[in-house]
C-alpha atoms as a PDB file:
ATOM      1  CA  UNK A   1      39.683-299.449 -82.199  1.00  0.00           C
ATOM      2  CA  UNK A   2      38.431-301.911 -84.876  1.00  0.00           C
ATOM      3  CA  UNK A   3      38.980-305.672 -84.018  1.00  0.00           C
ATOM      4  CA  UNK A   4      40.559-305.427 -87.786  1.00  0.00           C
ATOM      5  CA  UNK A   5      43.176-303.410 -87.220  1.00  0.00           C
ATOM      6  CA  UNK A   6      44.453-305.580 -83.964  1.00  0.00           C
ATOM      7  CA  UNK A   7      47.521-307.889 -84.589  1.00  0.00           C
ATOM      8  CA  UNK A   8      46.931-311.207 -83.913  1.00  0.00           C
ATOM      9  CA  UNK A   9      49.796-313.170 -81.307  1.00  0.00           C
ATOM     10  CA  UNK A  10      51.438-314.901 -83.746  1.00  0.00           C
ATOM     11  CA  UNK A  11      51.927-311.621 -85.528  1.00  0.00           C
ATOM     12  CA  UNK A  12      52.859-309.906 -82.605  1.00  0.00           C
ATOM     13  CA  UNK A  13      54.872-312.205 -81.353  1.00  0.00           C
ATOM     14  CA  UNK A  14      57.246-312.327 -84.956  1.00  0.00           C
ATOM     15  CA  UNK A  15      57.220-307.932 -84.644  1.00  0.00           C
ATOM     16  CA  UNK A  16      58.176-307.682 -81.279  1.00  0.00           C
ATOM     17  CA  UNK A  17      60.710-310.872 -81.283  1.00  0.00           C
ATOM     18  CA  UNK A  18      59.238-312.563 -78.338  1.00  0.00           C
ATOM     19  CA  UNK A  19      57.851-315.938 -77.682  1.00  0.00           C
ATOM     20  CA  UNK A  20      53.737-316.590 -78.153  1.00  0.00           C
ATOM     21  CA  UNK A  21      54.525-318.304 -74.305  1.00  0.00           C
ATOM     22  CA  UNK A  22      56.331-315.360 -73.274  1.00  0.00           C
ATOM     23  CA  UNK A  23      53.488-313.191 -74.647  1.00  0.00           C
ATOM     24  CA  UNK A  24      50.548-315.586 -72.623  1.00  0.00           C
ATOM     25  CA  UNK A  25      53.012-314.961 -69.460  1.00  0.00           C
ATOM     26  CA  UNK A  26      53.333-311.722 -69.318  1.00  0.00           C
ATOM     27  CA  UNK A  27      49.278-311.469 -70.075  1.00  0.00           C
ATOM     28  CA  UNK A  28      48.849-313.479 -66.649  1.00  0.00           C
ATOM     29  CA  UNK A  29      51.430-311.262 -64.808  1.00  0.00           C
ATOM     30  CA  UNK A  30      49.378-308.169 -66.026  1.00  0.00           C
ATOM     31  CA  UNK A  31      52.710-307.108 -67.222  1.00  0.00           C
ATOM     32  CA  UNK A  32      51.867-306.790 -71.184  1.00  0.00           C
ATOM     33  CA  UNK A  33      48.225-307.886 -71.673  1.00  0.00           C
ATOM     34  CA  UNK A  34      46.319-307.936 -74.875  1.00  0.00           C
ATOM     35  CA  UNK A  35      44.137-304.914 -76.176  1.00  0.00           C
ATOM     36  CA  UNK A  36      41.672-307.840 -76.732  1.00  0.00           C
ATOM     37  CA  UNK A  37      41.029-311.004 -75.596  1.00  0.00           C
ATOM     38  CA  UNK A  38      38.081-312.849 -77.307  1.00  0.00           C
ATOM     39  CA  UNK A  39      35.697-313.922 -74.252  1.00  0.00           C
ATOM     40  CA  UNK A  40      34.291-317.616 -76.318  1.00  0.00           C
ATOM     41  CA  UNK A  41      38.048-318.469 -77.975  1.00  0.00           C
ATOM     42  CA  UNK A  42      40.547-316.790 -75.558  1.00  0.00           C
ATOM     43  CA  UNK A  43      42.081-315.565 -79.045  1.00  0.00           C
ATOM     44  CA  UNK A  44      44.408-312.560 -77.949  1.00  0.00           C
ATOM     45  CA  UNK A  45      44.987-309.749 -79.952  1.00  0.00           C
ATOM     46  CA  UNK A  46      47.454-306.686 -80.042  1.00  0.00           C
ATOM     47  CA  UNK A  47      47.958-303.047 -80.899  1.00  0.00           C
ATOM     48  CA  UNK A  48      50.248-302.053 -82.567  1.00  0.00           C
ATOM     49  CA  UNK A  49      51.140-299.435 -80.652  1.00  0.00           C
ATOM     50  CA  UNK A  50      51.700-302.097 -78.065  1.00  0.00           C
ATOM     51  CA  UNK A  51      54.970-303.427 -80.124  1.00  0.00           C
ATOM     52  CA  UNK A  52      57.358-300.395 -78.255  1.00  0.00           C
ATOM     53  CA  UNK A  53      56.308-301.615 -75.144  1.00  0.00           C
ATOM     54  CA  UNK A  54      56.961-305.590 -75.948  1.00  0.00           C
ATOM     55  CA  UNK A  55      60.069-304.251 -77.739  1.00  0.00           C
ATOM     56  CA  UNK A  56      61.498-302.906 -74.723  1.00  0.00           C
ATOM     57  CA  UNK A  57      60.009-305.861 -72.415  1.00  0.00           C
ATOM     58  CA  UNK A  58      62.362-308.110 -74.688  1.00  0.00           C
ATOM     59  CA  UNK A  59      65.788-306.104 -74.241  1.00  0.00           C
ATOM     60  CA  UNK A  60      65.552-305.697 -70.883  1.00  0.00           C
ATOM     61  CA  UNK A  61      65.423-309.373 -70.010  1.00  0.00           C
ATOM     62  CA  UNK A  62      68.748-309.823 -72.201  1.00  0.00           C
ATOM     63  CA  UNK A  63      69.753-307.698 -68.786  1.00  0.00           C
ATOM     64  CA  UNK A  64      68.260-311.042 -66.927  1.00  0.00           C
ATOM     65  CA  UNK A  65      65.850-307.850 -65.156  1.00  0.00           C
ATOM     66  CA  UNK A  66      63.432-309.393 -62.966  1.00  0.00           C
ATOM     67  CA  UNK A  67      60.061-308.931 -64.486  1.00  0.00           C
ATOM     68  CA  UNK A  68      59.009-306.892 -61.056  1.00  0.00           C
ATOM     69  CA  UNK A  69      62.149-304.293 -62.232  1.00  0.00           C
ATOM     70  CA  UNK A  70      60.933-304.639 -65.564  1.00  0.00           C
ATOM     71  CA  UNK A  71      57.341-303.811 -64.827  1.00  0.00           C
ATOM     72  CA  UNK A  72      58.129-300.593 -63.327  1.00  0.00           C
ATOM     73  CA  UNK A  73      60.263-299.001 -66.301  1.00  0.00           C
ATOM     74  CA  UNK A  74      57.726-300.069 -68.965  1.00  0.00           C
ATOM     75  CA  UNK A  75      54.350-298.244 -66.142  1.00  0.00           C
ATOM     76  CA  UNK A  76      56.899-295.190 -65.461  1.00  0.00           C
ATOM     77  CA  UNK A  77      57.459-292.202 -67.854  1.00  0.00           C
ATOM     78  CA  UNK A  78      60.763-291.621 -69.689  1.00  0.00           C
ATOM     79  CA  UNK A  79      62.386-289.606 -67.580  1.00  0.00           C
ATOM     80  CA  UNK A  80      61.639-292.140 -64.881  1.00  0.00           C
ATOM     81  CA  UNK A  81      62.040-295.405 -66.576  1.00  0.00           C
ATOM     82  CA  UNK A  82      65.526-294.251 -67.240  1.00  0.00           C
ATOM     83  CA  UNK A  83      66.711-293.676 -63.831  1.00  0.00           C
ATOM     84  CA  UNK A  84      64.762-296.630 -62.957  1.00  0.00           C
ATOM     85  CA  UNK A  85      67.219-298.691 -65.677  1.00  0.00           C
ATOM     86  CA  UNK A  86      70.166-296.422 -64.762  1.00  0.00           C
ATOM     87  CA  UNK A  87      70.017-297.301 -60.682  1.00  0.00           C
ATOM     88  CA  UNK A  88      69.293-301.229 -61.608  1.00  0.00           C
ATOM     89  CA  UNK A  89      72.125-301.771 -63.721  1.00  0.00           C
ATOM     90  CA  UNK A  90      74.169-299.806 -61.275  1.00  0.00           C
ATOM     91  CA  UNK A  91      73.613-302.546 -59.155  1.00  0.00           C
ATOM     92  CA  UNK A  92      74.351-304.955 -60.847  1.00  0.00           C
ATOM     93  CA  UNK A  93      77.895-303.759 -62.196  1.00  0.00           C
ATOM     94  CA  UNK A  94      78.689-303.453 -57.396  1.00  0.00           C
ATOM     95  CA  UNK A  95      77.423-307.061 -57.657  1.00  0.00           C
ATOM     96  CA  UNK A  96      79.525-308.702 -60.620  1.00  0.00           C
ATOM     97  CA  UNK A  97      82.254-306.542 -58.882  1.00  0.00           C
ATOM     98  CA  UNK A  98      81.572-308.455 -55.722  1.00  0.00           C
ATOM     99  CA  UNK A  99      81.322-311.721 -57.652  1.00  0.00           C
ATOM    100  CA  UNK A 100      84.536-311.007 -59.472  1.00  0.00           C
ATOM    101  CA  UNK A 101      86.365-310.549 -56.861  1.00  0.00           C
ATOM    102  CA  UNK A 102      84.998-313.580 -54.765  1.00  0.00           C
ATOM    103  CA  UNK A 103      86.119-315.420 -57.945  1.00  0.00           C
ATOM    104  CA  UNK A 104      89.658-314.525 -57.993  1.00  0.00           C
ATOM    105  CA  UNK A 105      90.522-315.224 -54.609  1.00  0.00           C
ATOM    106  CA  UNK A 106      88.792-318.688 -55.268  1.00  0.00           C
ATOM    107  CA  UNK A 107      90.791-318.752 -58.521  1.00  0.00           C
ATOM    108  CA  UNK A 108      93.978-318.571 -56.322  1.00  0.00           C
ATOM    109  CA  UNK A 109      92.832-320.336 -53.734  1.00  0.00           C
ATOM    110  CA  UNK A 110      92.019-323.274 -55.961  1.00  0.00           C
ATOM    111  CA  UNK A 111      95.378-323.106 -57.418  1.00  0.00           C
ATOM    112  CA  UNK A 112      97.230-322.857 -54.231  1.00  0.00           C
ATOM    113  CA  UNK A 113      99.209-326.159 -53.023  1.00  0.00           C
ATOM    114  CA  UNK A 114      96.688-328.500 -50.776  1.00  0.00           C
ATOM    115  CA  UNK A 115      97.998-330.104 -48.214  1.00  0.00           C
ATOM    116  CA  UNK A 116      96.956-334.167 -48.195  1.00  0.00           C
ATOM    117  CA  UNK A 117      93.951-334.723 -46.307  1.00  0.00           C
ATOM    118  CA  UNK A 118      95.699-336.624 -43.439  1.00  0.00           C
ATOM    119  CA  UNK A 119      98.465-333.546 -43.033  1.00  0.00           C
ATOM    120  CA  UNK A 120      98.760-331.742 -40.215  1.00  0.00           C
ATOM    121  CA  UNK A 121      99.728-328.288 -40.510  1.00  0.00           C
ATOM    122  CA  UNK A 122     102.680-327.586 -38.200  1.00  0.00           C
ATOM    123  CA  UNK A 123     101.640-325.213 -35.706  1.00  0.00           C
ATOM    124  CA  UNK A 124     104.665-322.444 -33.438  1.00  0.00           C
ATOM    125  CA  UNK A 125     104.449-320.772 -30.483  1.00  0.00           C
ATOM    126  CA  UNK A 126     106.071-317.576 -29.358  1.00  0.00           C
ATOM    127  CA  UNK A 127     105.971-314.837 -27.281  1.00  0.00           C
ATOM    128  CA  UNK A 128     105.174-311.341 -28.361  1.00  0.00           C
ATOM    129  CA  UNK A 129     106.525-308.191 -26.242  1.00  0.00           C
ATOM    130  CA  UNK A 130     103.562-305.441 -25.569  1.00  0.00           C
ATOM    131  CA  UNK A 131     103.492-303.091 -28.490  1.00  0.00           C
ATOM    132  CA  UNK A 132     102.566-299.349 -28.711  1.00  0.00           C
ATOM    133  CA  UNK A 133      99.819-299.525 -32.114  1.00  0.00           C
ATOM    134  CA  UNK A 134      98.504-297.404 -34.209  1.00  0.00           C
ATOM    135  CA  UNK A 135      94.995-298.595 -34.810  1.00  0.00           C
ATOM    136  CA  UNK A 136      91.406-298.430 -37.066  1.00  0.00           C
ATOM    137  CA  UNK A 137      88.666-300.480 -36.864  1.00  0.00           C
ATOM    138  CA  UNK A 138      85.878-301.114 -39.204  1.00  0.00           C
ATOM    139  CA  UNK A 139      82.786-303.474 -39.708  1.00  0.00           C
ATOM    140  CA  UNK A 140      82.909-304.940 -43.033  1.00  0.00           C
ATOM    141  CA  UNK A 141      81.791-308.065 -44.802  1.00  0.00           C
ATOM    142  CA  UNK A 142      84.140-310.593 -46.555  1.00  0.00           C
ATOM    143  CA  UNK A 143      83.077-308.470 -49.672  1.00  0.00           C
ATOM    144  CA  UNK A 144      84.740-305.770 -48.501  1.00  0.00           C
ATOM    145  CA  UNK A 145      87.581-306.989 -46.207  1.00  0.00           C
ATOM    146  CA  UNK A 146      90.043-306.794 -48.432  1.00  0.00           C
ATOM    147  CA  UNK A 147      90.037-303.938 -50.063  1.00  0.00           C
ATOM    148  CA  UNK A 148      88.915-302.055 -46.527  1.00  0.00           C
ATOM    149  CA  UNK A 149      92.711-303.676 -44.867  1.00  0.00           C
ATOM    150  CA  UNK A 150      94.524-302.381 -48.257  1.00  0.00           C
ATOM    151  CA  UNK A 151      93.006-298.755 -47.161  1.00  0.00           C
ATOM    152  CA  UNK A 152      93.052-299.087 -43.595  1.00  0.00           C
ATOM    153  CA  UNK A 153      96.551-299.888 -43.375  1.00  0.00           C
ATOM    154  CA  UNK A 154      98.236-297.361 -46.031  1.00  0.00           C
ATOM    155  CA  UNK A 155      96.800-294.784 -43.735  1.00  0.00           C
ATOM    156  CA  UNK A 156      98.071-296.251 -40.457  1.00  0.00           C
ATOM    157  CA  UNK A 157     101.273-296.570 -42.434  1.00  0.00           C
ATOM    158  CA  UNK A 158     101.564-292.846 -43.013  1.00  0.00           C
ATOM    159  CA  UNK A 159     100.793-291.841 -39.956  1.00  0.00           C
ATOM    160  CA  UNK A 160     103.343-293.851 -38.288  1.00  0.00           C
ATOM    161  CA  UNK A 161     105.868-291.747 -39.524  1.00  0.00           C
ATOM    162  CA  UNK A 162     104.962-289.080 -37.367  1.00  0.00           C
ATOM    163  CA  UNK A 163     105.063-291.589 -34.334  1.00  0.00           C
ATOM    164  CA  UNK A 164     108.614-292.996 -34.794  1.00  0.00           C
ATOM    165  CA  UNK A 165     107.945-294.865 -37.829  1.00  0.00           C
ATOM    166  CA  UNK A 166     106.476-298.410 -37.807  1.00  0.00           C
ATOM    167  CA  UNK A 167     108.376-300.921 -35.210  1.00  0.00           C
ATOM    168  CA  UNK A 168     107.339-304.177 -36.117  1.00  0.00           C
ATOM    169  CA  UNK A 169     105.250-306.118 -38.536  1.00  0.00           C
ATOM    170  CA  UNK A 170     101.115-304.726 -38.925  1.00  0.00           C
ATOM    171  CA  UNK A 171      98.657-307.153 -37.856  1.00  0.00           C
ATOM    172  CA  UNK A 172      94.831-307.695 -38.386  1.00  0.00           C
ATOM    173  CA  UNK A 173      92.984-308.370 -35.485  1.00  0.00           C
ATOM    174  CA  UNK A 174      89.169-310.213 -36.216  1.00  0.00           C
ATOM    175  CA  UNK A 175      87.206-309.147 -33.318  1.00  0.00           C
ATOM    176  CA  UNK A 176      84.014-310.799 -34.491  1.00  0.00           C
ATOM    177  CA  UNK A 177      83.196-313.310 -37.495  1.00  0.00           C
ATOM    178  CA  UNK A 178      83.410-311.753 -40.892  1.00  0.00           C
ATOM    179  CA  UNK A 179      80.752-313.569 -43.344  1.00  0.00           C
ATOM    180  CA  UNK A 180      79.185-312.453 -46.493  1.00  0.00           C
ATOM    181  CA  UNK A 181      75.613-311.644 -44.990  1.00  0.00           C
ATOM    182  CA  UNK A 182      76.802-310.202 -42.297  1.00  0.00           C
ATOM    183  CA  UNK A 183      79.764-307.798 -41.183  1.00  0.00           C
ATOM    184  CA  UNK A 184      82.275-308.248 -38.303  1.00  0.00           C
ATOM    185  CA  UNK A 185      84.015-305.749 -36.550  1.00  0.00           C
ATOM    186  CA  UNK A 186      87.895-305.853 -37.781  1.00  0.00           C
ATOM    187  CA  UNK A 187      90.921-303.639 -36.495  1.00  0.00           C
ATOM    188  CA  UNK A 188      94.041-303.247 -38.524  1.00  0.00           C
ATOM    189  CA  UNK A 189      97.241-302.488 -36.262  1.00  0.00           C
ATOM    190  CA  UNK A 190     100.110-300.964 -37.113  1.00  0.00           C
ATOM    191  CA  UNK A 191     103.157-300.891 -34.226  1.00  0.00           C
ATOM    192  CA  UNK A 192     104.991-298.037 -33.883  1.00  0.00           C
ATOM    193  CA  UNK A 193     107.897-296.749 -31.687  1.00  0.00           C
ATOM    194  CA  UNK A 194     106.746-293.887 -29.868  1.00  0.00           C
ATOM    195  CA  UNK A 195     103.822-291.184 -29.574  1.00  0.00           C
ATOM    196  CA  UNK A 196     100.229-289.945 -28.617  1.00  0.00           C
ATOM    197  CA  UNK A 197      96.862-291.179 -29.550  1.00  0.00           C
ATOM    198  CA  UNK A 198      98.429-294.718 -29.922  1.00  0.00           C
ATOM    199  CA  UNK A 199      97.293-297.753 -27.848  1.00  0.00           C
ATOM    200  CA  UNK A 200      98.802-300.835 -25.833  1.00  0.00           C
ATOM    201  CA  UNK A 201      98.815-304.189 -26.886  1.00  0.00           C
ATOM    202  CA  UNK A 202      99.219-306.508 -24.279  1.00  0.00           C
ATOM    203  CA  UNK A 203     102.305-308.863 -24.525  1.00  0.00           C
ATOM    204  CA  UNK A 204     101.380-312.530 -24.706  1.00  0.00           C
ATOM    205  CA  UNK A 205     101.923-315.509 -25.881  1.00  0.00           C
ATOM    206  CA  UNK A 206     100.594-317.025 -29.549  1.00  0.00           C
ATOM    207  CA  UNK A 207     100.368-320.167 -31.129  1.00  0.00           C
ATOM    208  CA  UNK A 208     100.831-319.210 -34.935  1.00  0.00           C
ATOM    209  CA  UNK A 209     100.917-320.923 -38.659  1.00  0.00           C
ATOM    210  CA  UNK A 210     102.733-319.807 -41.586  1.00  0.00           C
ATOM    211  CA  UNK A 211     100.033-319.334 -44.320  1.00  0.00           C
ATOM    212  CA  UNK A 212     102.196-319.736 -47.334  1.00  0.00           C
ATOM    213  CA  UNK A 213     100.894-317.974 -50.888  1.00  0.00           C
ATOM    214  CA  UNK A 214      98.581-320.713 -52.389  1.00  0.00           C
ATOM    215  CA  UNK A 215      96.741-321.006 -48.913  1.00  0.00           C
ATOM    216  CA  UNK A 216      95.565-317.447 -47.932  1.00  0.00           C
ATOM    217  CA  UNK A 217      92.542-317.437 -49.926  1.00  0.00           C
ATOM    218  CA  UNK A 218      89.118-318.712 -48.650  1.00  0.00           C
ATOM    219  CA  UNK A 219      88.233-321.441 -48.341  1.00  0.00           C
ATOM    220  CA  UNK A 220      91.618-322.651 -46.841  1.00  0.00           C
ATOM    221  CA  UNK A 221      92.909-320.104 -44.824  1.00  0.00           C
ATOM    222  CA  UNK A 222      89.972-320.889 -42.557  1.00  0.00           C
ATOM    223  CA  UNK A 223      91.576-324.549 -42.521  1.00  0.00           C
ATOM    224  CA  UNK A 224      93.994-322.553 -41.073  1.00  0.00           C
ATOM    225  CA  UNK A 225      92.673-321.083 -38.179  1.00  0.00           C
ATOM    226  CA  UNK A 226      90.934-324.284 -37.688  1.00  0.00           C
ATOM    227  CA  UNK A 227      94.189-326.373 -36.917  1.00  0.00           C
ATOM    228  CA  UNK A 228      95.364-323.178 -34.715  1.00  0.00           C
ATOM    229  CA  UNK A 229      92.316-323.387 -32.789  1.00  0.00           C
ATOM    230  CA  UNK A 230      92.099-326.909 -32.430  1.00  0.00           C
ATOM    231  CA  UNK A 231      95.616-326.716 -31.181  1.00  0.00           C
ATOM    232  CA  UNK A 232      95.504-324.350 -28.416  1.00  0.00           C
ATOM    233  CA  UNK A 233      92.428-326.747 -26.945  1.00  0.00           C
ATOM    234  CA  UNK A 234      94.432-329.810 -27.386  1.00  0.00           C
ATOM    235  CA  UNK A 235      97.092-327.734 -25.386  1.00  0.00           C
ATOM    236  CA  UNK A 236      94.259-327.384 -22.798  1.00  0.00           C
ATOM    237  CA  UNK A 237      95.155-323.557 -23.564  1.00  0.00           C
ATOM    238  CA  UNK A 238      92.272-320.854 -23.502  1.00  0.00           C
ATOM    239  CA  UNK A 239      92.436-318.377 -26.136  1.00  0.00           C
ATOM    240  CA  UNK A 240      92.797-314.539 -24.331  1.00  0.00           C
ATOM    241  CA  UNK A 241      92.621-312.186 -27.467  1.00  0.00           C
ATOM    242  CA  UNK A 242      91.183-312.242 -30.795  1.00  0.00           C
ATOM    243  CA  UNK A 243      92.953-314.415 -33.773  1.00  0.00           C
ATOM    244  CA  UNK A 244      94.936-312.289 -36.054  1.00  0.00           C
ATOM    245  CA  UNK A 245      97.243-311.936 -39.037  1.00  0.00           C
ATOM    246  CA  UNK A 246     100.278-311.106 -38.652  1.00  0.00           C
ATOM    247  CA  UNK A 247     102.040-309.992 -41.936  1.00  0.00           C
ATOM    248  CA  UNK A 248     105.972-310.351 -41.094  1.00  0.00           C
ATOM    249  CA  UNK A 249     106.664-311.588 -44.374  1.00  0.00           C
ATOM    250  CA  UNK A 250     108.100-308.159 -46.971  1.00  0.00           C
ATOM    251  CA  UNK A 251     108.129-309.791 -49.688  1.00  0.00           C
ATOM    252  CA  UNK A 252     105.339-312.445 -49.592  1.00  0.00           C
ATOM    253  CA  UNK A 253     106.616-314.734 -52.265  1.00  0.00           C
ATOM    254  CA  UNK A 254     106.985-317.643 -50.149  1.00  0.00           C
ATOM    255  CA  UNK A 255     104.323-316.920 -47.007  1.00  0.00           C
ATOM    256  CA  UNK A 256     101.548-314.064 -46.959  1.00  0.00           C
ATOM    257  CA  UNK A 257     101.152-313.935 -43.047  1.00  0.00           C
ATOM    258  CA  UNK A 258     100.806-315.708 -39.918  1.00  0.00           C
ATOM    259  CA  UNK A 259      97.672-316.808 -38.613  1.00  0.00           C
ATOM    260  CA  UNK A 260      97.975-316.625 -35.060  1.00  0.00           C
ATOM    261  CA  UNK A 261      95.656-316.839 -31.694  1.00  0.00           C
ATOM    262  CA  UNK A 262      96.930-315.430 -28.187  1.00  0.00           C
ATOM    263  CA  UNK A 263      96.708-318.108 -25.049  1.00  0.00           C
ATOM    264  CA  UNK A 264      97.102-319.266 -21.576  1.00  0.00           C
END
């Protein structure tokens, strides 16, 4: 090809709609270099044919693709570079979903009531009978917590009609810590009044907040179980079971659950 007939970066840079310093980085990335580079000047200069490839370089980082991702789709044939594309974005719609989620329950948390800094939160003890439960477990992440207990407990809820129906409120027992990075083992309970392939629950006593509406949301339910915690040691208490929510309240407008943690 005739030096002529090359497009010179300013001119390929106006075609193709990106940046003469894009167009020098993606030359030192080996992503989109040159079809000449003049060895005394350092001029660059382009083929045309090059412009479908800088074309599509340009759309897919309005997609914010790394240029790694990006680098693959341009080197791979159609067939490839669209499942390539197709799996990435993929991706990215579970993460926003993620994200959007995390940013409601902030939303609400945020919105809830605070208590003042200096507030206590008033913490109840009780004793709970040993229960006959219905149980699943799972290891999730925070992620996927919630909608995992939503699932988790409409089918303990159907089966407990088979076992007496359900005799008391459902609980959610946190076995292990549940973080973003890294999932904790979680059992949903579900009491129930009679039947096989059920298990006990060992009566005991709880110390136990209300959590009302505004405060169930991360961060501040975990305020929560902080001041239940820090109770039971002030109580020189030891806790013998894993914390839990207990939702006793139907209708939820006023409280969402107890956050509770068995002692001695």
């Amino acid at each position: 090809m005739q030096s002529e007939s090359l497009l010179t970066i300013g001119e390929f840079a106006r075609r193709s709609r990106l940046t003469i310093k894009a167009l020098r980085l993606y030359d030192r990335t080996g992503l989109l270099r040159p079809a000449e580079t003049d060895p005394v000047s350092g001029y660059r200069r382009y083929a045309p044919r090059q412009l479908y490839a800088a074309r599509l370089i340009m759309l897919l980082r309005r997609l914010d693709m790394p240029l790694a991702e990006i680098a693959e789709i341009v080197n791979a044939g159609a067939p490839g570079a669209a499942a390539r594309l197709d799996a990435y974005w993929s991706g990215v719609e579970r993460r926003l979903a993620t994200q959007r989620e995390l940013a409601d329950r902030l939303v609400r948390s945020l919105a809830g009531e605070a208590p003042e800094p200096a507030q206590e939160w008033t913490v109840h003890e009780r004793d709970v009978p040993e229960q006959l439960v219905l149980a699943e477990r799972g290891q999730v992440t925070s992620a996927e917590l919630p909608a995992w207990i939503r699932a988790a407990c409409a089918r303990l809820l159907a089966d407990a009609d088979r076992h007496g129906g359900p005799a008391g409120p459902w609980f959610v027992l946190f076995h292990s810590a549940v973080a973003e990075d890294a999932a904790g083992i979680v059992e949903v309970c579900v009491p129930v009044g009679a039947g096989d392939g059920g298990r006990r629950e060992p009566a005991h006593r709880e110390a136990y907040i209300p959590v009302a509406a505004g405060h169930f949301e991360p961060p501040r339910i975990m305020s929560v179980y902080d001041a239940v915690y820090r109770y039971v040691r002030m109580r020189g208490g030891e806790k013998i079971g894993p914390a839990r929510e207990v939702h006793c309240y139907p209708d939820g407008d006023r409280h969402v659950c107890d956050v509770a943690l068995p002692f001695a």
